[in-house]
Protein backbone atom coordinates (compact mmCIF):
# COMPACT_ATOMS: atom_id res chain seq x y z
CA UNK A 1 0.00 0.00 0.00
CA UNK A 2 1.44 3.44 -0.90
CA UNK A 3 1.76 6.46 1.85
CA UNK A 4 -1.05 8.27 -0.29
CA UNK A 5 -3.24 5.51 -1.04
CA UNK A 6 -3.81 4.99 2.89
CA UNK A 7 -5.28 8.67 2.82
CA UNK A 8 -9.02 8.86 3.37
CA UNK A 9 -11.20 12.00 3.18
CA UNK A 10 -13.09 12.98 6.18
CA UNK A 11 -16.07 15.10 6.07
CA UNK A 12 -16.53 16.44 9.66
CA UNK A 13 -14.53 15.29 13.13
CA UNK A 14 -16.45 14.78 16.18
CA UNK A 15 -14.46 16.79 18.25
CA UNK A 16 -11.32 18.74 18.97
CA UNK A 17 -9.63 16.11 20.18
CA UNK A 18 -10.08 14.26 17.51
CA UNK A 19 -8.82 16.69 15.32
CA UNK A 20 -5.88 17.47 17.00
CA UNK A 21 -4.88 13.60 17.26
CA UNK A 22 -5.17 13.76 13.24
CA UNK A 23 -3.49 16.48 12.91
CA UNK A 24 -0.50 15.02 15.19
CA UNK A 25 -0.91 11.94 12.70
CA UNK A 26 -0.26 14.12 9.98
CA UNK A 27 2.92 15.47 11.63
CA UNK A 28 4.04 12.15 11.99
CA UNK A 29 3.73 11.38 8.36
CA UNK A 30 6.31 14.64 7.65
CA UNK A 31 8.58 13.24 10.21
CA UNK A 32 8.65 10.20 8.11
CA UNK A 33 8.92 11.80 4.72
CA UNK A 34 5.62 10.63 3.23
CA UNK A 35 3.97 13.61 3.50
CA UNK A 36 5.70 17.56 3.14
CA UNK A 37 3.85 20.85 3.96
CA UNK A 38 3.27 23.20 1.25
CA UNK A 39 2.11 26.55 0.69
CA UNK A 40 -2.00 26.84 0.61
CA UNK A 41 -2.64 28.81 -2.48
CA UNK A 42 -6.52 29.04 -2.33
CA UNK A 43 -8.40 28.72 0.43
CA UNK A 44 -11.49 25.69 0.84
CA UNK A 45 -13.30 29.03 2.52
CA UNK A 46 -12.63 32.77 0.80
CA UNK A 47 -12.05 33.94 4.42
CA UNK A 48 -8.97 33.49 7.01
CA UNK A 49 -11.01 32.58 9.58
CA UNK A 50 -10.36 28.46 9.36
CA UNK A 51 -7.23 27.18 9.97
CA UNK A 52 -6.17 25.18 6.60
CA UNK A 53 -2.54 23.24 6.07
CA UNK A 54 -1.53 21.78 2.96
CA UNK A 55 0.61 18.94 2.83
CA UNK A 56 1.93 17.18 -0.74
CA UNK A 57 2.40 13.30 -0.80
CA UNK A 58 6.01 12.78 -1.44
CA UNK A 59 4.72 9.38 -3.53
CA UNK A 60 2.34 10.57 -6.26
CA UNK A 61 2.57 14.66 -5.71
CA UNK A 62 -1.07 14.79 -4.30
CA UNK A 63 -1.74 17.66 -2.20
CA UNK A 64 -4.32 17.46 0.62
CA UNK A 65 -5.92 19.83 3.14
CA UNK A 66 -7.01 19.44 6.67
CA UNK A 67 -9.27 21.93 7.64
CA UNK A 68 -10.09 22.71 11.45
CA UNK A 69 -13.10 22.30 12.58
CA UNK A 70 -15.15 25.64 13.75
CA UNK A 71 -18.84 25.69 14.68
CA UNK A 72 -20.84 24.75 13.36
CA UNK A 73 -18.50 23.71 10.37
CA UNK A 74 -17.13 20.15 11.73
CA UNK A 75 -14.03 20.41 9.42
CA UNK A 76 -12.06 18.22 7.07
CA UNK A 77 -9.89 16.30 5.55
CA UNK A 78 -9.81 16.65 1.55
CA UNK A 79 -7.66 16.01 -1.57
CA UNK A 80 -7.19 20.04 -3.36
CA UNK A 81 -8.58 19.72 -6.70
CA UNK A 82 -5.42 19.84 -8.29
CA UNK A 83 -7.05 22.80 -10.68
CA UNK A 84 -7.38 25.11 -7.50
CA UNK A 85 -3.67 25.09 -7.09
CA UNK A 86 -1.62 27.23 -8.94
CA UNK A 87 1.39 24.89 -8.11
CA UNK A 88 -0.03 22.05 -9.79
C-alpha cells in the first residue's frame, strides 16, 4: 500500500480532540517523509477565519488539506482539486 493511497477524506470530526490527534498523525507522516507541507494557495473558505494546512504526498505529488473544525463547520480532511492550485 502506498503512503497516499492509505489517505481517506473525512467530512466532519467529532471533536477537537479528535482533530488534534489527526493532525498530530499528519505530523508524523512529515517526520517520516511521506507527507511535506506546502504553501495553501486558495483557500477551501474565501475567508482566514479556518485554519487550513496543505501537505503534498512525497509518492504521487497529491496535495491534501485538513481543515479545522469551527462551529458549526465540523471540518475536514480533503484532496485540493489539483485545478485550485496554482502549483499544480
Amino acid at each position: 500500500m502506498s503512503a497516499c493511497s492509505e489517505l481517506e477524506e473525512i467530512h466532519g470530526f467529532n471533536s477537537a480532540g479528535e482533530y488534534r490527534r489527526f493532525q498530530g498523525r499528519l505530523v508524523e507522516r512529515v517526520e517520516l517523509g511521506r507527507l511535506a507541507s506546502a504553501p495553501v494557495d486558495l483557500r477551501y473558505v474565501d475567508t482566514t477565519g479556518f485554519e487550513e494546512w496543505w501537505y503534498r504526498c512525497a509518492e504521487d505529488g497529491s496535495l491534501w488539506r485538513p481543515v479545522a473544525p469551527d462551529a458549526p463547520f465540523p471540518g475536514l480532511f480533503a484532496p485540493v482539486d489539483p485545478l485550485h492550485s496554482r502549483g499544480a
